[in-house]
Protein backbone atom coordinates (compact mmCIF):
# COMPACT_ATOMS: atom_id res chain seq x y z
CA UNK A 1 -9.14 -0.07 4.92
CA UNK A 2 -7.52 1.44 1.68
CA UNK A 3 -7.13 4.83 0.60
CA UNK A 4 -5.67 4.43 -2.43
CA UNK A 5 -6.10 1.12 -2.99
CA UNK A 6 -4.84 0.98 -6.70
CA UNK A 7 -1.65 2.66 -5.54
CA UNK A 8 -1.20 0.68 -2.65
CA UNK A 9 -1.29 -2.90 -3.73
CA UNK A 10 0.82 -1.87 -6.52
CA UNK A 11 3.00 -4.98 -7.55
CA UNK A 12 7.04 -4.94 -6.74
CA UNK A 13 7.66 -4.67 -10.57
CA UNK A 14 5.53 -1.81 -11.33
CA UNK A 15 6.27 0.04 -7.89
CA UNK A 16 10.47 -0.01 -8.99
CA UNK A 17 8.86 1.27 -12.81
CA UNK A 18 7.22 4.09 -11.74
CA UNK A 19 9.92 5.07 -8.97
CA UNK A 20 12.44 4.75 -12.17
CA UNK A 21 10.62 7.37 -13.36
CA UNK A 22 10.09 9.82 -10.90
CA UNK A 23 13.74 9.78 -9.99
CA UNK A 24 14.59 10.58 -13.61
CA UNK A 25 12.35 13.25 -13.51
CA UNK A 26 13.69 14.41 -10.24
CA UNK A 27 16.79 14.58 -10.73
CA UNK A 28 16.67 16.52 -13.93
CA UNK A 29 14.23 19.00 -11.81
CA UNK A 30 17.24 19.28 -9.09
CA UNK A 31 19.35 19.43 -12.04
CA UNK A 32 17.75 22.28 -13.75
CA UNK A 33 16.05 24.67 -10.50
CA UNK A 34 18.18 24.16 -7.41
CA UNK A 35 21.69 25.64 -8.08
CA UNK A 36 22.66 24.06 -4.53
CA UNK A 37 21.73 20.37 -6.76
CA UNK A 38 23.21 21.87 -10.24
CA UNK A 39 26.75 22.09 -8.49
CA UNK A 40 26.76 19.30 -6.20
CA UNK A 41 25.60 16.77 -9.37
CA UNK A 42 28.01 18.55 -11.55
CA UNK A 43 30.84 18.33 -9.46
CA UNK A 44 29.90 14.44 -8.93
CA UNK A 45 29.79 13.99 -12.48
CA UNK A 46 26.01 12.87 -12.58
CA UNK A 47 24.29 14.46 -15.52
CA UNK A 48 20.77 13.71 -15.79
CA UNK A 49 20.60 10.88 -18.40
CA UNK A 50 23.21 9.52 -16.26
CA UNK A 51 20.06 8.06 -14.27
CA UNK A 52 19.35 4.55 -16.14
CA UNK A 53 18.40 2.25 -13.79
CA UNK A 54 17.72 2.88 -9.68
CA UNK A 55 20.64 1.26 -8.98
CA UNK A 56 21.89 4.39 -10.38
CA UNK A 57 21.30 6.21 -7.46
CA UNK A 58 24.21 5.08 -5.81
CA UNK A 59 26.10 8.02 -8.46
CA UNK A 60 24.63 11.09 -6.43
CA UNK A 61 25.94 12.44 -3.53
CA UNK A 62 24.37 12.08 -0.23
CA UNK A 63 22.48 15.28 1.25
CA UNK A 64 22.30 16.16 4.86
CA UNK A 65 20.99 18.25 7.47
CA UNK A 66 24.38 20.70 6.93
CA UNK A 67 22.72 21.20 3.75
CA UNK A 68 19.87 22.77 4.26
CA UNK A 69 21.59 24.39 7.17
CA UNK A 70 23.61 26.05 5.50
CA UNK A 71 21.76 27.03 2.00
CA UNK A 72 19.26 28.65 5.25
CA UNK A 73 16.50 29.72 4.51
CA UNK A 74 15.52 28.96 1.03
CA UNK A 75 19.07 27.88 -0.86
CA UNK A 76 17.47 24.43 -1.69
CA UNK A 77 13.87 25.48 -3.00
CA UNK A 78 13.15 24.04 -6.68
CA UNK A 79 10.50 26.55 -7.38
CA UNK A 80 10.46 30.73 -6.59
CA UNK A 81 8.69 31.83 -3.72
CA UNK A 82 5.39 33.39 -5.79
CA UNK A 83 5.21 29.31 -6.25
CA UNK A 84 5.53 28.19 -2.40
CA UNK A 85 2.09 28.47 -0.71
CA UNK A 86 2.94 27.14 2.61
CA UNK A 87 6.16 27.39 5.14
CA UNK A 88 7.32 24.92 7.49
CA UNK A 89 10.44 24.80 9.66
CA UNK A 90 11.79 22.57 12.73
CA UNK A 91 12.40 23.88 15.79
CA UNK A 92 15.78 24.87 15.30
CA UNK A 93 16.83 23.46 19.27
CA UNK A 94 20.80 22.68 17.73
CA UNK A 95 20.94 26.33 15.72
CA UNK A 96 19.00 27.67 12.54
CA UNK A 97 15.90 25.57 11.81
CA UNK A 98 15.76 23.91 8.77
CA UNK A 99 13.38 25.71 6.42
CA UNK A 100 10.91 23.44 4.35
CA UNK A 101 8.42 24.78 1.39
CA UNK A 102 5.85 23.42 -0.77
CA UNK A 103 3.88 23.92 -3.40
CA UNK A 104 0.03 23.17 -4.24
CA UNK A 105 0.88 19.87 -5.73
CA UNK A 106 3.07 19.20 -2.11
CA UNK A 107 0.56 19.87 -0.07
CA UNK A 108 -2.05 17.64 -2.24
CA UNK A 109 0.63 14.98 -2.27
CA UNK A 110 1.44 15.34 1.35
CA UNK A 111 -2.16 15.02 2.70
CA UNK A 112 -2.51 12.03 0.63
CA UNK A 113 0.28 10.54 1.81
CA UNK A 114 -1.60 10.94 5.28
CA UNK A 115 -4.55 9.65 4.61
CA UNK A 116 -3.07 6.68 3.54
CA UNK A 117 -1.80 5.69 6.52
CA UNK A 118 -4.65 6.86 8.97
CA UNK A 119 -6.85 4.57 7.03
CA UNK A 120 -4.37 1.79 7.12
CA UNK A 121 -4.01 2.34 11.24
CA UNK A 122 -8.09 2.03 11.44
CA UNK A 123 -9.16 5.44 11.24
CA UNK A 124 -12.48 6.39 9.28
CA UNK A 125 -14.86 9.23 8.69
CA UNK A 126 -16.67 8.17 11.65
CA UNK A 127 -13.65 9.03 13.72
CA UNK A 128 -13.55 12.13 15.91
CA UNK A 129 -9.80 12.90 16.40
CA UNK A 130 -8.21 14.90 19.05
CA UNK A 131 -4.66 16.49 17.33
CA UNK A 132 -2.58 17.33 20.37
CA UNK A 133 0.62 17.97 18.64
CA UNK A 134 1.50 21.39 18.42
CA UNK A 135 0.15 24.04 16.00
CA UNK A 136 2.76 25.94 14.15
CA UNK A 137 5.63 25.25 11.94
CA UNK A 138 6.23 22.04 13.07
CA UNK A 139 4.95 19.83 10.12
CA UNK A 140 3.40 17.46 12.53
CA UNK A 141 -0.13 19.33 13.72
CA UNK A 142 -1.59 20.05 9.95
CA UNK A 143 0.25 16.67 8.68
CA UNK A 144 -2.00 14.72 10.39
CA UNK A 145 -5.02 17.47 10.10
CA UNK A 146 -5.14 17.50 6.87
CA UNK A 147 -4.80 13.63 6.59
CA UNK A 148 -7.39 13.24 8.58
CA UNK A 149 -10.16 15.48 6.78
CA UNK A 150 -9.50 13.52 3.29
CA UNK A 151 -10.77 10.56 4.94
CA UNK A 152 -13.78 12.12 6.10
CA UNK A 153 -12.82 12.19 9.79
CA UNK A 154 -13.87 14.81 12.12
CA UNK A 155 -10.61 17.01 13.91
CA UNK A 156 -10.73 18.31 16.94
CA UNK A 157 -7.17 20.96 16.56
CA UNK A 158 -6.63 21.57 20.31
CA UNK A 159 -3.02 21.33 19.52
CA UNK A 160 -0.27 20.59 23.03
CA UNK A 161 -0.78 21.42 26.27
CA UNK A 162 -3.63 22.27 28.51
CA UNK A 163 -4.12 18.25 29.74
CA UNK A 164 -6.89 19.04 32.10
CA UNK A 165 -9.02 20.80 28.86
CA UNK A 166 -7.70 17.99 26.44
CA UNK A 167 -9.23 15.42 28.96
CA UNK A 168 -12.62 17.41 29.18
CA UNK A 169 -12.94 17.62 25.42
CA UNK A 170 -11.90 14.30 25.33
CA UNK A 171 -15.65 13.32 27.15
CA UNK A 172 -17.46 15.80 25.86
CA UNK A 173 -16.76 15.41 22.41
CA UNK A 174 -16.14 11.84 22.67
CA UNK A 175 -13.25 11.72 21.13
CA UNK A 176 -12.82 8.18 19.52
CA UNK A 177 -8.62 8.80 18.48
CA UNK A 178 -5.55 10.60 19.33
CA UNK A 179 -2.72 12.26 17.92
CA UNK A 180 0.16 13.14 19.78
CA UNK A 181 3.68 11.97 20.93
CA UNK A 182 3.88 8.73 22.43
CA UNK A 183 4.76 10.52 25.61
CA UNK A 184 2.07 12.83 25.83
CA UNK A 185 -0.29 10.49 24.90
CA UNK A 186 0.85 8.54 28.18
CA UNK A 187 0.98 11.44 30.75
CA UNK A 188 -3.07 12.27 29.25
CA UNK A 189 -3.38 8.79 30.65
CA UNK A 190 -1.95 9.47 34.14
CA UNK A 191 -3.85 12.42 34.27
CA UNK A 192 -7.58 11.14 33.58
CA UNK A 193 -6.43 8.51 35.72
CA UNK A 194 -5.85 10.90 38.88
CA UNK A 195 -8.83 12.93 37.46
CA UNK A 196 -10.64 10.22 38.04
CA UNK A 197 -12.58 10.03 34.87
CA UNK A 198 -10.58 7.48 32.81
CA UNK A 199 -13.57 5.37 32.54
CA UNK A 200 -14.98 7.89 30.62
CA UNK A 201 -12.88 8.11 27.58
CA UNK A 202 -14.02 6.74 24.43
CA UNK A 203 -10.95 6.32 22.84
CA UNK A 204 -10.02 3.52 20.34
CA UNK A 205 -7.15 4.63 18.38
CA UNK A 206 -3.71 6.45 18.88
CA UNK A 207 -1.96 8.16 15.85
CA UNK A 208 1.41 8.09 17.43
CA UNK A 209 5.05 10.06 15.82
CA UNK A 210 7.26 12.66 16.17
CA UNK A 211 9.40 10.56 18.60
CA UNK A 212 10.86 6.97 19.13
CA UNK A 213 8.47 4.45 21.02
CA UNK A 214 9.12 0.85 22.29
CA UNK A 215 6.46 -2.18 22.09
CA UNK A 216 6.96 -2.00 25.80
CA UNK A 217 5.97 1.67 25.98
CA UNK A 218 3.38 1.06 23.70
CA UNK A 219 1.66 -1.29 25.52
CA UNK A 220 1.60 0.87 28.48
CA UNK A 221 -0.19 3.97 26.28
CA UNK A 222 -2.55 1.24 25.35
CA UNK A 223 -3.31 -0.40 28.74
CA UNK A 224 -3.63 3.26 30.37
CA UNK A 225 -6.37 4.77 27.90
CA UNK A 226 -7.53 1.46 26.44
CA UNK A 227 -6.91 2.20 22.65
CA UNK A 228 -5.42 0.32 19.74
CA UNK A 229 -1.71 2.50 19.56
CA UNK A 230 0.49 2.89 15.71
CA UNK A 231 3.05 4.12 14.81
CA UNK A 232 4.12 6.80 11.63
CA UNK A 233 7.30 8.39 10.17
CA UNK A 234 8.31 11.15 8.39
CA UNK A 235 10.51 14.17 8.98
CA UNK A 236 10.05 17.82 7.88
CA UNK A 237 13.04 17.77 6.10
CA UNK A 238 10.82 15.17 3.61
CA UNK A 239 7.12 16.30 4.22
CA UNK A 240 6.20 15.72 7.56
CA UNK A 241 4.34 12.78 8.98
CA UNK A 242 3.17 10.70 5.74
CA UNK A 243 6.49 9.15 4.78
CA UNK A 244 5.40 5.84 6.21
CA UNK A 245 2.83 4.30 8.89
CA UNK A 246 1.77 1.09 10.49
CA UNK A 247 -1.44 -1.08 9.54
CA UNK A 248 -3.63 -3.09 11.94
CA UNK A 249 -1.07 -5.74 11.68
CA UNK A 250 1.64 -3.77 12.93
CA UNK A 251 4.88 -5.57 10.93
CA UNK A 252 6.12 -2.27 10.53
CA UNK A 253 5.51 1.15 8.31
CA UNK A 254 4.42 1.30 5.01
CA UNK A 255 6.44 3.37 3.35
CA UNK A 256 4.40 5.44 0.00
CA UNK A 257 7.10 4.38 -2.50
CA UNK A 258 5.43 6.14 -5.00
CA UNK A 259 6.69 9.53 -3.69
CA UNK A 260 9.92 8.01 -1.95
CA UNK A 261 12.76 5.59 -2.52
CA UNK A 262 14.29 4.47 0.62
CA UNK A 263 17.94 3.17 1.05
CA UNK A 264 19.74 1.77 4.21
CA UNK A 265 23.16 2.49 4.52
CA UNK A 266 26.33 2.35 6.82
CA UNK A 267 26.32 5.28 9.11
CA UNK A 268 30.28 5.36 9.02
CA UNK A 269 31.20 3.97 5.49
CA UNK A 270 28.18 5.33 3.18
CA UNK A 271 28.05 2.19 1.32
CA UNK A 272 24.56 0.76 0.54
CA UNK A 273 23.44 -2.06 2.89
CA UNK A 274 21.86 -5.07 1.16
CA UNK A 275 18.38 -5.71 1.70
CA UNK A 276 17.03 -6.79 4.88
CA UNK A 277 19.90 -5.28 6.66
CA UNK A 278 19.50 -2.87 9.84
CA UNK A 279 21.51 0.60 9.59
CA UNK A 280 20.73 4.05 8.59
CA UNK A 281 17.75 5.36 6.28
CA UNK A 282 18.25 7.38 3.25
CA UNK A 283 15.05 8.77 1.10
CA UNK A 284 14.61 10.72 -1.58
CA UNK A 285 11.78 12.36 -2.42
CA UNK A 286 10.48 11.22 -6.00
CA UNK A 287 7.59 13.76 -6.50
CA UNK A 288 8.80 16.88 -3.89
CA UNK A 289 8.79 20.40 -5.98
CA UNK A 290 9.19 22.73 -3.22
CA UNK A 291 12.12 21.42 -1.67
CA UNK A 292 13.21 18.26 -2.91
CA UNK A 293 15.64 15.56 -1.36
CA UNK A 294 18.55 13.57 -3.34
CA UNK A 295 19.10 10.81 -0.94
CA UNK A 296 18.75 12.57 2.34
CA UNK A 297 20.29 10.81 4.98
CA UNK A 298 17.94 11.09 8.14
CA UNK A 299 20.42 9.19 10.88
CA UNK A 300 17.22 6.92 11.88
CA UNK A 301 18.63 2.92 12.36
CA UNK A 302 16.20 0.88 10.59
CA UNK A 303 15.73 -2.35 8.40
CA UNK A 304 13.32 -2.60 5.57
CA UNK A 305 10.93 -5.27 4.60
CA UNK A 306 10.01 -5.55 0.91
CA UNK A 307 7.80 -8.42 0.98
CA UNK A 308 3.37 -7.91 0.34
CA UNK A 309 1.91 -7.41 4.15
CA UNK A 310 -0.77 -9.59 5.36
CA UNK A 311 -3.15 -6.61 5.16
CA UNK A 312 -2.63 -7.03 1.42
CA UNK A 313 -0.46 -3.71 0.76
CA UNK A 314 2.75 -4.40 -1.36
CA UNK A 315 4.99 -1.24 -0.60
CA UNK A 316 7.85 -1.93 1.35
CA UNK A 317 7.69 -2.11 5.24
CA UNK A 318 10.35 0.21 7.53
CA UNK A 319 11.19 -1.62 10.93
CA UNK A 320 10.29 0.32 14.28
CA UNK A 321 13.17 3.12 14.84
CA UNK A 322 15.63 1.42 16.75
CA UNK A 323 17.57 4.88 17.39
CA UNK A 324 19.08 7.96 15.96
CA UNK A 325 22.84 7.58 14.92
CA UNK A 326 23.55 10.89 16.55
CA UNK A 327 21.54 9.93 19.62
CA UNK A 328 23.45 6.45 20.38
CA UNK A 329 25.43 6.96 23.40
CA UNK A 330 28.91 5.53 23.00
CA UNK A 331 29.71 4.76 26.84
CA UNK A 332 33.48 3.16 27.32
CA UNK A 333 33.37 2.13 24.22
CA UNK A 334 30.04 0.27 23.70
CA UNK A 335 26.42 1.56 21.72
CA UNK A 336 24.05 2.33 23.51
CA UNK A 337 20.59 2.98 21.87
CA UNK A 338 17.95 4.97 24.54
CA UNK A 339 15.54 2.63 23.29
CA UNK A 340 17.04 -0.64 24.90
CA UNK A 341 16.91 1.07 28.12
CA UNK A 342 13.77 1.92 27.44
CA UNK A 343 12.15 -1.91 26.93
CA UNK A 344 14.30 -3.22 30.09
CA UNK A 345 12.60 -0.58 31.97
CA UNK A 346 9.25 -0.96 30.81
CA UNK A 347 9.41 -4.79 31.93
CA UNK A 348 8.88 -3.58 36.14
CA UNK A 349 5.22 -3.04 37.02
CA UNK A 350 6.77 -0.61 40.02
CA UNK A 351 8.21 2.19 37.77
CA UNK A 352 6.05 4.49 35.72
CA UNK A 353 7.32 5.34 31.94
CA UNK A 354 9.41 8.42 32.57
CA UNK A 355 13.04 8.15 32.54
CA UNK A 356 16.31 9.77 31.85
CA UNK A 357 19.72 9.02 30.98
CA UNK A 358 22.34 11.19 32.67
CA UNK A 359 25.79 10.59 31.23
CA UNK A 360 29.35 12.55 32.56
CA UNK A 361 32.66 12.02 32.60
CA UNK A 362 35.00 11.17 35.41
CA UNK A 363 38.67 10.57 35.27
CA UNK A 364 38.69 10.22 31.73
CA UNK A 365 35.59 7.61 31.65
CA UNK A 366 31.76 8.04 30.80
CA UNK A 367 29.57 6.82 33.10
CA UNK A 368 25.59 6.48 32.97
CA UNK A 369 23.39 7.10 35.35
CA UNK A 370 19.16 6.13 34.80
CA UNK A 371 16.81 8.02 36.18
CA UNK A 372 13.97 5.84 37.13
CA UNK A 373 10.64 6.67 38.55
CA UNK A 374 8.60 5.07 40.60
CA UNK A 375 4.84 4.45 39.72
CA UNK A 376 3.65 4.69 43.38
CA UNK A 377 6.05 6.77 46.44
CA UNK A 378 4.45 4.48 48.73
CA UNK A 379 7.62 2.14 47.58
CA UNK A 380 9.83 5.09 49.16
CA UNK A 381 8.89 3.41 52.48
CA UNK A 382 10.25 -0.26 52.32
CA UNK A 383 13.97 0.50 52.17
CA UNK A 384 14.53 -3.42 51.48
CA UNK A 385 12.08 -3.82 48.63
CA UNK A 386 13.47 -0.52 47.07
CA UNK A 387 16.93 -2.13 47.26
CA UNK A 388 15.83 -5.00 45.69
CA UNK A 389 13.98 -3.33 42.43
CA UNK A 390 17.44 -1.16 41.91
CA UNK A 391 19.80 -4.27 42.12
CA UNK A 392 17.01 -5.67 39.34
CA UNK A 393 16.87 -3.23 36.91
CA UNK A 394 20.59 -2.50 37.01
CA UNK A 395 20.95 -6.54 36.49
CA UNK A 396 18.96 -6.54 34.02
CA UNK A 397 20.48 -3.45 32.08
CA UNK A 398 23.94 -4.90 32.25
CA UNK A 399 22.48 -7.67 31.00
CA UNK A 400 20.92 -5.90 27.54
CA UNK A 401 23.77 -3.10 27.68
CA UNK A 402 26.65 -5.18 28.28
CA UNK A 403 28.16 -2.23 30.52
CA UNK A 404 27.59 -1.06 34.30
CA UNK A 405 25.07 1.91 35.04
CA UNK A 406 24.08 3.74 38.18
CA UNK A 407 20.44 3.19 38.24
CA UNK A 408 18.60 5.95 40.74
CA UNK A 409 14.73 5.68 41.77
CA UNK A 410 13.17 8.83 42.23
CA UNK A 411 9.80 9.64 43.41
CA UNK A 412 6.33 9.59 41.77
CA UNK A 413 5.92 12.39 39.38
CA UNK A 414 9.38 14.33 40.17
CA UNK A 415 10.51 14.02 36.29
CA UNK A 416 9.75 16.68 33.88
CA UNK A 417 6.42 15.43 31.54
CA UNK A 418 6.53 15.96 27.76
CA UNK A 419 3.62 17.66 26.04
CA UNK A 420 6.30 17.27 22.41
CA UNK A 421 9.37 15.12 22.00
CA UNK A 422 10.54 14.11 24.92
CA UNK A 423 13.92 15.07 26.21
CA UNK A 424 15.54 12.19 27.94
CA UNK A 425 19.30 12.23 27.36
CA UNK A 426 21.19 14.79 29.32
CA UNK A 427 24.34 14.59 28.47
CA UNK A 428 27.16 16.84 30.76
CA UNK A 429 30.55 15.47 29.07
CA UNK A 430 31.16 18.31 27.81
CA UNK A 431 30.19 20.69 30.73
């Protein structure tokens, strides 16, 4: 199913056209309302009609998360405040949040941008969608609420939290999708299960974001509440969710390159990556007013695809998040992404999907421990079959990792649950 169907089987030639275009336009606009953009272009010595070609881009300085940090709250805005009709912000867990705006014309954008992909994922105005992301100013909740009502579909807000209510809506409304973090969307699982009423949901489709998640732990969501489970991108810092999203093919997220030009570059060097090759995103925002984005770099590890999908859409594809540049773990000297450890451990029927990674320093080494749990405590009883799970996964760890990890099992249901982003590194080096 299409939203903009026009738009979204646009081909290559006139896609890189119009995004020509809009980054022209863009960059004067930075050029000419954001100071912050006025002295950072000037200083690079990129005037406007430097901007010829989108190869061009390569001329303008990279922005980051220090950016907006530090121009806190509204440094970077392109238009005054009489013009900003809405406010969103991250959670500001590492200091001050980062501070987003937007105008009318964002928010039409923006919901667009939604619908687009909830349509590609399956969803229709027949849907009855259960948003359990949390209300607020994290961009996620109205993203996908707003999204969700240009299609037609019916939205359920009961935001995070409150499982044993979610569930009971869940029946009585019959909910057919879900939106939520991968994470909670599998703990709603475990609970209808132990509520016993799991054979009463009447879901078919999860709207999954806001955090990394493996095929493995996909497939898990999906064989606990029987649905069909996608994935979608985006970040506050460019919109919200709406940058890019999965079809019903599932070859990776279609990214609306009408509003954003994606780049993947060397986390260390900078340079541009050719195409097809896996390291860090960078996107600017072709069409933001409120607060737009020269080539933000958003430390997600990714490859992108630019050739037509099966399901007939021609805008480029963004691989599955592998990991975070700032969340790779460098342990004695080797990467490690949370996410391998996550499909090794997904592979044993005998551990649920909760984990986490422990990592501390002893006589000038790192070491990593994983947290596993088990799916039933029953196992806590055959000493020799525990043994023999542990020596397993930690084979098969060293195997992926390429380094040695303490692997503990803990009991059923004795790690924290995640109604949000789950928090699964704990990292005491420093400590």
């Amino acid at each position: 199913m299409f939203f903009q169907k026009e738009i979204e089987t646009m081909p290559r030639q006139k896609i890189e056209e119009l995004q020509l275009e809009r980054l022209k336009w863009l960059v004067k606009y930075c050029f000419d309302n954001v100071p912050f953009y006025n002295k950072r272009l000037s200083e690079a010595g990129v005037a406007p009609e430097k901007i010829k070609s989108l190869s061009d881009i390569k001329y303008i300085p990279y922005t980051t998360k220090d950016d907006i940090r530090d121009t806190y709250p509204f440094g970077l805005f392109g238009q005054p405040m009489k013009k900003i009709v809405r406010i969103h912000a991250s959670s500001g867990t590492t200091g001050k949040p980062t501070v987003v705006g937007y105008t009318k014309n964002d928010l039409e954008n923006w919901s667009d941008c939604v619908a687009r992909l909830c349509a590609a994922a399956g969803a229709t105005d027949e849907d009855i969608v259960q948003i359990a992301f949390g209300y607020g100013l994290f961009t996620g909740a109205l993203g996908l609420h707003y999204g969700l009502e240009k299609i037609g579909a019916t939205v359920v807000p009961t935001s995070s939290g409150n499982t044993e209510k979610q569930i009971m809506l869940m029946q009585d409304f019959k909910t057919t999708a879900l939106v939520s973090t991968p994470s909670y969307a599998q703990y709603i699982g475990e609970m209808a299960r132990e509520m016993g009423v799991i054979q009463n949901m009447n879901l078919r489709l999860g709207l999954f974001g806001s955090e990394g998640c493996t095929e493995e732990m996909r497939g898990q969501i999906e064989k606990t509440l029987g649905l069909f489970a996608t994935d979608n991108y985006g970040m506050s810092e460019l919109m919200g969710p709406g940058v890019s999203g999965e079809c019903e093919f599932r070859c990776g997220m279609h990214i609306a390159e009408d509003h954003f030009l994606a780049e993947v570059i060397d986390s260390k060097t900078g340079e541009v990556l050719p195409k097809g090759e896996q390291g860090e995103l960078v996107i600017t925002t072709l069409t933001k007013e409120g607060i737009p984005m020269l080539r933000y770099r958003t430390k997600d590890i990714t490859q992108i695809n630019y050739e037509p999908c099966a399901c007939g859409r021609t805008h480029a594809r963004m691989a599955k998040i592998k990991g975070r540049s700032d969340d790779m773990l460098k342990i004695r000297g080797v990467n490690v992404f949370p996410s391998q450890i996550e499909s090794v451990l997904m592979g044993f029927d005998q551990i649920a999907p909760h984990y986490q990674l422990v990592v501390t320093r002893e006589n000038f080494s790192d070491a990593l421990e994983v947290k596993v749990e088990l799916a039933d405590s029953s196992l806590l009883e055959n000493y020799g079959e525990l043994e023999n799970l542990q020596k397993k996964i930690h084979h098969n760890l060293k195997t992926v990792l390429g380094i040695d990890t303490k692997v503990s099992l803990v009991e059923h249901k004795s790690l924290e649950r995640f109604q949000g982003k789950a928090k699964r590194i704990v990292d005491l080096r420093k400590s």
